[in-house]
C-alpha atoms as a PDB file:
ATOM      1  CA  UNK A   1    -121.911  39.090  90.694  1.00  0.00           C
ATOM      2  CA  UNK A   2    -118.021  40.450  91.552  1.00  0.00           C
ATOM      3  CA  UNK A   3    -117.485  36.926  93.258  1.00  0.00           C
ATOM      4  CA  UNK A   4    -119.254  35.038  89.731  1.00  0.00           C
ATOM      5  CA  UNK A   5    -116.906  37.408  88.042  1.00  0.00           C
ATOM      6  CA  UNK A   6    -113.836  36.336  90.313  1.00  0.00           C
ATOM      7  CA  UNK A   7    -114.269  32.847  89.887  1.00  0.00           C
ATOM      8  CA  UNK A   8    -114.500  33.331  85.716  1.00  0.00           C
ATOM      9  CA  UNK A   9    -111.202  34.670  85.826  1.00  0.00           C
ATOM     10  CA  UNK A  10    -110.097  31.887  88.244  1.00  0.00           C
ATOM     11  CA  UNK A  11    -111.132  29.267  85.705  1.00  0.00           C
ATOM     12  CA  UNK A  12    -109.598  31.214  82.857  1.00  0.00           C
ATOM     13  CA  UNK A  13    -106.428  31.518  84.743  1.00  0.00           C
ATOM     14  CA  UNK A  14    -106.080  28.079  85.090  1.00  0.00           C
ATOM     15  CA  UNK A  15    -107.088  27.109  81.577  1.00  0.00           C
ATOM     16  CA  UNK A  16    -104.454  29.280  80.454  1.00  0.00           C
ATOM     17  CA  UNK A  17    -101.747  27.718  82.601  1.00  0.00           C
ATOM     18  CA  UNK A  18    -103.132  24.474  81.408  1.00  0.00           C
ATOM     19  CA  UNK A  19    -102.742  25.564  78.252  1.00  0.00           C
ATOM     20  CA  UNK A  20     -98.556  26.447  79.157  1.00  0.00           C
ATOM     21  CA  UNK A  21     -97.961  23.437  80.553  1.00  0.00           C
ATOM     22  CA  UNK A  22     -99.549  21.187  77.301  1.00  0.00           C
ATOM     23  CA  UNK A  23     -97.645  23.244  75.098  1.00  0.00           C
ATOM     24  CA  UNK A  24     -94.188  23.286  77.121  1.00  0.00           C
ATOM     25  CA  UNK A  25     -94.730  19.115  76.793  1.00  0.00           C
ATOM     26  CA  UNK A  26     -95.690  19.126  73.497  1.00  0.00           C
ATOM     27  CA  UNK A  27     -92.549  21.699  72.345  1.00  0.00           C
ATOM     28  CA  UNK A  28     -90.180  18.841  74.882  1.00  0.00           C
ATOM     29  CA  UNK A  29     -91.830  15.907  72.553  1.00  0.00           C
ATOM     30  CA  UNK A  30     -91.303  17.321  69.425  1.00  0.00           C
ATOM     31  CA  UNK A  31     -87.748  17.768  70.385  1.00  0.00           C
ATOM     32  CA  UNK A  32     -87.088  14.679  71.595  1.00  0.00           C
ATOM     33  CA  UNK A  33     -88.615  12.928  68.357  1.00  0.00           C
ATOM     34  CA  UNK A  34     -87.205  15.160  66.422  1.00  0.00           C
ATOM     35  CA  UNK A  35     -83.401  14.364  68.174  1.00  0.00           C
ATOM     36  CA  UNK A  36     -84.708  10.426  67.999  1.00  0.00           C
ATOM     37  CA  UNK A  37     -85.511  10.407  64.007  1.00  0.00           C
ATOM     38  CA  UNK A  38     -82.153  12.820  63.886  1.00  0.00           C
ATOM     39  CA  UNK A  39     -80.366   9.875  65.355  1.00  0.00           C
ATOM     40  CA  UNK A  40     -81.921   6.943  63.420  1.00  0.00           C
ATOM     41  CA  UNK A  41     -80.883   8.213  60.579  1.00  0.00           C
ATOM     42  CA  UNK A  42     -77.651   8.792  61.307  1.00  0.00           C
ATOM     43  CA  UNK A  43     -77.226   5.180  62.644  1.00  0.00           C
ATOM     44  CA  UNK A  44     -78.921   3.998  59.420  1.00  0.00           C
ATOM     45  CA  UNK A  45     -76.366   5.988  57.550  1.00  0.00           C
ATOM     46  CA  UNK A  46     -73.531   4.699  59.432  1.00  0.00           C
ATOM     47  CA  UNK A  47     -75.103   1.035  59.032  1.00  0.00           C
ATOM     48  CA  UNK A  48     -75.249   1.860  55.144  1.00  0.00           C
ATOM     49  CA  UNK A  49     -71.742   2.955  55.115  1.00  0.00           C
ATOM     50  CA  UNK A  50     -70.088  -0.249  56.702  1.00  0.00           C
ATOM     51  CA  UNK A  51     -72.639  -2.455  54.119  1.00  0.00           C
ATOM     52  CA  UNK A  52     -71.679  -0.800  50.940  1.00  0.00           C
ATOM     53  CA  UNK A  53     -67.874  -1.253  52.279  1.00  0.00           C
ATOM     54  CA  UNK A  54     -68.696  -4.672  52.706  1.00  0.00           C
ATOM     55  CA  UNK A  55     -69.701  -4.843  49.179  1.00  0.00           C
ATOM     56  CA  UNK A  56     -67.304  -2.842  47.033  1.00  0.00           C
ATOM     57  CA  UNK A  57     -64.099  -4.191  48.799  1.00  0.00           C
ATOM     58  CA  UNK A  58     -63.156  -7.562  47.641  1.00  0.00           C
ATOM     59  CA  UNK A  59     -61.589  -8.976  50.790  1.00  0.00           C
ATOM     60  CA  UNK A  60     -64.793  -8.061  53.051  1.00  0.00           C
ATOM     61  CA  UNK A  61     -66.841 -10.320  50.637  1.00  0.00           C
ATOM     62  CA  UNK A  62     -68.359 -13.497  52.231  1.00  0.00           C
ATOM     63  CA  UNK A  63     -69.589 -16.361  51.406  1.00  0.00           C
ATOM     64  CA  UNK A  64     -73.738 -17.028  51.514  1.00  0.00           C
ATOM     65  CA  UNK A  65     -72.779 -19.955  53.295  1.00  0.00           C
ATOM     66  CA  UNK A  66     -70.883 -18.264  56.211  1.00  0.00           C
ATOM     67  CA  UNK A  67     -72.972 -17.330  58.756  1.00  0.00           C
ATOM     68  CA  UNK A  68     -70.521 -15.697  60.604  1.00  0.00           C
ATOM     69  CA  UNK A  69     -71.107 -11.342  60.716  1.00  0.00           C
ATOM     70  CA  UNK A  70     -67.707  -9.369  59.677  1.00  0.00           C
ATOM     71  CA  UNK A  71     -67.252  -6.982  62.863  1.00  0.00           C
ATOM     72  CA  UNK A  72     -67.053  -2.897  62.138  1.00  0.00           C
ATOM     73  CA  UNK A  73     -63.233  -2.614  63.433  1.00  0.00           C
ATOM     74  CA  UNK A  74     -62.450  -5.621  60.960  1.00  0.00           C
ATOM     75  CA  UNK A  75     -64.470  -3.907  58.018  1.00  0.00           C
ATOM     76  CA  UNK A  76     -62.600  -0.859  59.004  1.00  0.00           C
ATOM     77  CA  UNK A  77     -59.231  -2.578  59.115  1.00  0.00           C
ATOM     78  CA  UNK A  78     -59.725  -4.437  55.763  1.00  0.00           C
ATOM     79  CA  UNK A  79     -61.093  -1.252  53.853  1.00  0.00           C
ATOM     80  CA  UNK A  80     -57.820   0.498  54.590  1.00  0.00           C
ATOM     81  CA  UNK A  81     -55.626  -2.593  53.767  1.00  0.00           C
ATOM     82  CA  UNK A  82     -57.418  -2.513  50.427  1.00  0.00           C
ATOM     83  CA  UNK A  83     -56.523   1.085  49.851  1.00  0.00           C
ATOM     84  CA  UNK A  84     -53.220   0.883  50.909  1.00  0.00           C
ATOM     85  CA  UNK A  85     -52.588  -2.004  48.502  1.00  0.00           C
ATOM     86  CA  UNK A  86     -54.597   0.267  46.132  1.00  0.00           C
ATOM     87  CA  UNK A  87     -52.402   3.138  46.136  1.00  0.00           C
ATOM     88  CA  UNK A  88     -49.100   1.177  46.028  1.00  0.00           C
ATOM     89  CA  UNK A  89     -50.447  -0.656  42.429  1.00  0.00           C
ATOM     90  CA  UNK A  90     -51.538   3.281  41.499  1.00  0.00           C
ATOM     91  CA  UNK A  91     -47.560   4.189  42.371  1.00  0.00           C
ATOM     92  CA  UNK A  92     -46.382   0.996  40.750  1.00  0.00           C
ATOM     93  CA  UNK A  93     -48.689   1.699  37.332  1.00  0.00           C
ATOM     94  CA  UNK A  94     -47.596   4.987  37.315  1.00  0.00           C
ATOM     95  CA  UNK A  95     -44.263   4.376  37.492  1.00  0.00           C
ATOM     96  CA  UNK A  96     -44.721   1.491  34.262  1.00  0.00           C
ATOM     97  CA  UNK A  97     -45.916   3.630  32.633  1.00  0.00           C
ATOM     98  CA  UNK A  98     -43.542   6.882  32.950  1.00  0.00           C
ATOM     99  CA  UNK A  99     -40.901   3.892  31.769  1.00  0.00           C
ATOM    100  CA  UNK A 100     -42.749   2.928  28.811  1.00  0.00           C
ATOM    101  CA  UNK A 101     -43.073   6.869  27.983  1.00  0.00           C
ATOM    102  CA  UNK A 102     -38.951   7.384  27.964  1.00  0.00           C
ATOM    103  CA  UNK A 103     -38.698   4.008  26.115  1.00  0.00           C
ATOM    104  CA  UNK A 104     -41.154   5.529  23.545  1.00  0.00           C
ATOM    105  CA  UNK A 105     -39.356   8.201  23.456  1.00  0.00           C
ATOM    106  CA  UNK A 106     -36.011   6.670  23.235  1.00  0.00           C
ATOM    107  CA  UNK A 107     -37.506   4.513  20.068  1.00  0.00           C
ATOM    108  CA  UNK A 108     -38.621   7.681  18.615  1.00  0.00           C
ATOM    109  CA  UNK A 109     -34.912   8.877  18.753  1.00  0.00           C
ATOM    110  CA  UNK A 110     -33.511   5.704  17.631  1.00  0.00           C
ATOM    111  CA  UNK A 111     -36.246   5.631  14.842  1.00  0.00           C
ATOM    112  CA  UNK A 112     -34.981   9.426  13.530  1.00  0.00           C
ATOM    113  CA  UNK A 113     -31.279   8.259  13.817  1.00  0.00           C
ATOM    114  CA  UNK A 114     -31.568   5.073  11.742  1.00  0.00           C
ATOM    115  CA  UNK A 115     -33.925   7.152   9.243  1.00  0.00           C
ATOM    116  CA  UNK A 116     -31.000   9.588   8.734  1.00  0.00           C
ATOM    117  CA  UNK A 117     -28.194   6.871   8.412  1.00  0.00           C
ATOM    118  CA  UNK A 118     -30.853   5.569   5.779  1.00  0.00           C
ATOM    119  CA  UNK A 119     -31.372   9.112   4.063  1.00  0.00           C
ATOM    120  CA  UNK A 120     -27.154   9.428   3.864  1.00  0.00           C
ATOM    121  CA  UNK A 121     -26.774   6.065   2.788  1.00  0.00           C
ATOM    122  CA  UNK A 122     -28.895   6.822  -0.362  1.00  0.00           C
ATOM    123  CA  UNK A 123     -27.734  10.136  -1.319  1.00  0.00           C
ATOM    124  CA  UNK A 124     -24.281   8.316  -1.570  1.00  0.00           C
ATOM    125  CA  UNK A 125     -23.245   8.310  -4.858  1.00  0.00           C
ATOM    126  CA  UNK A 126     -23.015   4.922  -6.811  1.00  0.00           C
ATOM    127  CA  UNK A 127     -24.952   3.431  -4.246  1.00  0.00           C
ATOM    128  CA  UNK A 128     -27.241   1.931  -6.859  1.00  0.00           C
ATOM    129  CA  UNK A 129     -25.053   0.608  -9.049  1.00  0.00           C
ATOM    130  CA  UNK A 130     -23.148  -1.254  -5.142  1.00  0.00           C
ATOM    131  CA  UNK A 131     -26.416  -3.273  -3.989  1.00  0.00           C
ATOM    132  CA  UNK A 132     -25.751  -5.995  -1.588  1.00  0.00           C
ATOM    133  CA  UNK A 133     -25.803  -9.947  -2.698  1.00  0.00           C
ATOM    134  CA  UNK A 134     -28.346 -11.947  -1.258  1.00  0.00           C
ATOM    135  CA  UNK A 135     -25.625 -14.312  -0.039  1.00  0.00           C
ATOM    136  CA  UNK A 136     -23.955 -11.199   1.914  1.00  0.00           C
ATOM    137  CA  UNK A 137     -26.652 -10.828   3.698  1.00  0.00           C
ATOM    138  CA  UNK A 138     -27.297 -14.603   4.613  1.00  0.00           C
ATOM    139  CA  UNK A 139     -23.403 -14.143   5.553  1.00  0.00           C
ATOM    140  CA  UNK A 140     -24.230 -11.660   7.714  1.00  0.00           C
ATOM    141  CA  UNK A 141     -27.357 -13.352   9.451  1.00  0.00           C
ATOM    142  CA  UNK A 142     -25.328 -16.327   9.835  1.00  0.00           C
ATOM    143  CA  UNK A 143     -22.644 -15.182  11.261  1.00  0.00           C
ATOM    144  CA  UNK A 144     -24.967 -12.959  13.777  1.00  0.00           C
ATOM    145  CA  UNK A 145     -27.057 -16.424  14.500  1.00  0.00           C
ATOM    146  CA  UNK A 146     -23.507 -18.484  15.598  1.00  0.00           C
ATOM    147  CA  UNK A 147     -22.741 -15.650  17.676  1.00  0.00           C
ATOM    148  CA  UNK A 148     -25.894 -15.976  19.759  1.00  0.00           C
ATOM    149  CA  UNK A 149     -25.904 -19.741  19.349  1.00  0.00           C
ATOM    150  CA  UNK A 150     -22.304 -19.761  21.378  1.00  0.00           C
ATOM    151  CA  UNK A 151     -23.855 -17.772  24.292  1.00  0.00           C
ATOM    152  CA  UNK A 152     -27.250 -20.305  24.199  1.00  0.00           C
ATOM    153  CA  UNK A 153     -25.097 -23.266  23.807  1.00  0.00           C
ATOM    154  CA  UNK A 154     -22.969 -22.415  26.739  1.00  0.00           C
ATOM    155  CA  UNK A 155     -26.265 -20.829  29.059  1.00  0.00           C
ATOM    156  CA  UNK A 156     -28.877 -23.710  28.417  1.00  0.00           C
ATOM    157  CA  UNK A 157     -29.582 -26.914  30.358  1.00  0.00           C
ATOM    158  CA  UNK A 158     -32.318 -29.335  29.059  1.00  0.00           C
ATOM    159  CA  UNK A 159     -32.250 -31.757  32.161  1.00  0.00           C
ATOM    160  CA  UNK A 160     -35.823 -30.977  32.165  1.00  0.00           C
ATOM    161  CA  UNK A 161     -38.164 -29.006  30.609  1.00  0.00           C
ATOM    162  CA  UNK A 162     -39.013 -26.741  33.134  1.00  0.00           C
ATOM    163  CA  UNK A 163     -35.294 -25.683  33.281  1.00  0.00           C
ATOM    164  CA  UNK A 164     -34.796 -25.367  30.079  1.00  0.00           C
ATOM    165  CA  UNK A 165     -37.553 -22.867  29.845  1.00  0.00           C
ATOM    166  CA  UNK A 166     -35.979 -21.127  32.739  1.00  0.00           C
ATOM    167  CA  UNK A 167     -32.735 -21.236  30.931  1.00  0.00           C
ATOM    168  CA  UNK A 168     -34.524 -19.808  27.647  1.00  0.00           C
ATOM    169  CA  UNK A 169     -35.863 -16.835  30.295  1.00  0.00           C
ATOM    170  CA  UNK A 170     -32.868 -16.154  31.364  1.00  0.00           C
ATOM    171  CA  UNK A 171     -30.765 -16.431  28.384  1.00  0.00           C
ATOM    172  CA  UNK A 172     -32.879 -14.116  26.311  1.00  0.00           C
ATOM    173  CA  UNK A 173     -33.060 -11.589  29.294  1.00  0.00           C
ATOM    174  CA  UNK A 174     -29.414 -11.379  29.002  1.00  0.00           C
ATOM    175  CA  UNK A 175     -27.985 -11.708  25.843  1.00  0.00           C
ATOM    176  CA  UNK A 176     -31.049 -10.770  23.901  1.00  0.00           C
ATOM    177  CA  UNK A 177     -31.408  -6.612  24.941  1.00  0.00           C
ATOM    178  CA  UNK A 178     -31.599  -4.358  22.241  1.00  0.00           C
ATOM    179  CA  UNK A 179     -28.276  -3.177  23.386  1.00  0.00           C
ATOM    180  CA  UNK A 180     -26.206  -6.480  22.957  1.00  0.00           C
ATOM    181  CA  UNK A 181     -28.276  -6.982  19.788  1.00  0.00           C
ATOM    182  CA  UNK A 182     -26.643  -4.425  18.052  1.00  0.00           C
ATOM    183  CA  UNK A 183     -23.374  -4.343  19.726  1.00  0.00           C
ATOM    184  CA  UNK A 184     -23.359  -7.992  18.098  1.00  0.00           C
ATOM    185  CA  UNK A 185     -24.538  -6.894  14.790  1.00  0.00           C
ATOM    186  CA  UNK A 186     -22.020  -4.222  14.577  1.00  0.00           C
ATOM    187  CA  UNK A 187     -19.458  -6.497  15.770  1.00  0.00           C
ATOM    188  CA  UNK A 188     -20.220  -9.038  12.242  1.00  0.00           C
ATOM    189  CA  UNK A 189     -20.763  -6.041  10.363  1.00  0.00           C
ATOM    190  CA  UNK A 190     -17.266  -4.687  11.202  1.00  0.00           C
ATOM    191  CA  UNK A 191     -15.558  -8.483  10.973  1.00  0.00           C
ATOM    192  CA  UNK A 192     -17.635  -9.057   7.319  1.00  0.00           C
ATOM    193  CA  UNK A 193     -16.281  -5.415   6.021  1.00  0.00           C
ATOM    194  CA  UNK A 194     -12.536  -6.337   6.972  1.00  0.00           C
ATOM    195  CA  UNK A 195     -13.312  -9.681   4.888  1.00  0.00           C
ATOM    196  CA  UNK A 196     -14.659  -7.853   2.102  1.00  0.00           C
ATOM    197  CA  UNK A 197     -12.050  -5.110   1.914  1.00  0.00           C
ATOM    198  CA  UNK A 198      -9.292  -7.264   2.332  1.00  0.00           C
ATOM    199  CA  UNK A 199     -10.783  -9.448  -0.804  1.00  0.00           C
ATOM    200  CA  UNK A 200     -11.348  -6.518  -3.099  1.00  0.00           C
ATOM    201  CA  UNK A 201      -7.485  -5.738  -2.591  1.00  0.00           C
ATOM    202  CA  UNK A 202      -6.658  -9.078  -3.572  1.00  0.00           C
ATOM    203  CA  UNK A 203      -8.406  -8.915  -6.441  1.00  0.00           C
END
C-alpha cells in the first residue's frame, strides 16, 4: 500500500510539473502575441501616417496613371518642403496684413484731418455767401489733369501693346501715389489762388 501510495504522489508530481511547464509556454505565447499585435499596429500606424501625408500634401499627390510608389524618405522630404513653404506664406500674410493695418490706420488719421479742415472751413464766416463756380473747379481739375498728362506723355511708349500696358504699370506706380497726388493738387491749388488773388486786386 506505502509503495501504491508512493507512486500516486509520483504521478501527481509530475502532473504538476506538467502543469508548470504548459503554463510557463502558454505565459511566453501570450507575450510574444501580445509584442506581435503590439507591433502590427504600430507599423499600421506608421503606414497610415505616410498615406494620409500622401494625401493632404499637394506635391506628394500622384497621378492614377503612375504606377510608380512615392518612397518614405521622399514623402518625408516633400512634407517638410511643403511646410517650410507654408510657414514663409504664414510670415509673408502676416506681414500684408500688419501693412494694411498701419495703412488703415494712417487713412483713419488722414480721414479725421480732412474732416477738421472741413469743420473750420464751414465755421468760417461768409463762407456761404463765397461758394466756388463750377468753372473754378473744372479749372482746377484741368489744370491737375495736364499736370499728370506731362508726366504720361513723357513715361509712355505704345510700340506695342504689351508695353504700353507696362508703361501704364509703371507710370501709375510712380506718379500716381497718394502722396504725389496731393502734392500735385496742392501745387494747382496754390498756382489757381495766386491767379485769383492777383485778379480780385485788379479789379
Amino acid at each position: 500500500m506505502t509503495e501504491a501510495m508512493s507512486n500516486d504522489s509520483k504521478h501527481e508530481s509530475a502532473d504538476d510539473e506538467d502543469s508548470d511547464h504548459k503554463s510557463t509556454i502558454s505565459y511566453k505565447e501570450r507575450r510574444r502575441e501580445a509584442h506581435t499585435q503590439a507591433e502590427q499596429k504600430r507599423r499600421d500606424a506608421i503606414k497610415k501616417g505616410y498615406d494620409d501625408l500622401q494625401v493632404l500634401v499637394p506635391t506628394c499627390q500622384q497621378d492614377s496613371a503612375n504606377s510608380f510608389k512615392m518612397s518614405k524618405a521622399t514623402v518625408l522630404q516633400k512634407s517638410i518642403d511643403y511646410i517650410t513653404f507654408l510657414l514663409q506664406q504664414k510670415k509673408k500674410h502676416e506681414e500684408e496684413l500688419s501693412a494694411l493695418r498701419k495703412e488703415v490706420v494712417a487713412l483713419q488719421i488722414m480721414k479725421a484731418n480732412y474732416e477738421q479742415i472741413v469743420k473750420v472751413h464751414q465755421s468760417q464766416p461768409g463762407q456761404n455767401n463765397n461758394q466756388i463756380s463750377d468753372e473754378v473747379k473744372f479749372q482746377v481739375f484741368q489744370a491737375i489733369g495736364d499736370s499728370l498728362f506731362q508726366s504720361f506723355d513723357s513715361s509712355i511708349s505704345v510700340a506695342n501693346f504689351a508695353e504700353l500696358s507696362a508703361c501704364v504699370f509703371s507710370w501709375l506706380e510712380e506718379y500716381c501715389k497718394p502722396q504725389t497726388l496731393k502734392d500735385v493738387a496742392l501745387q494747382v491749388l496754390s498756382q489757381l489762388n495766386h491767379l485769383v488773388a492777383g485778379a480780385q486786386r485788379s479789379s
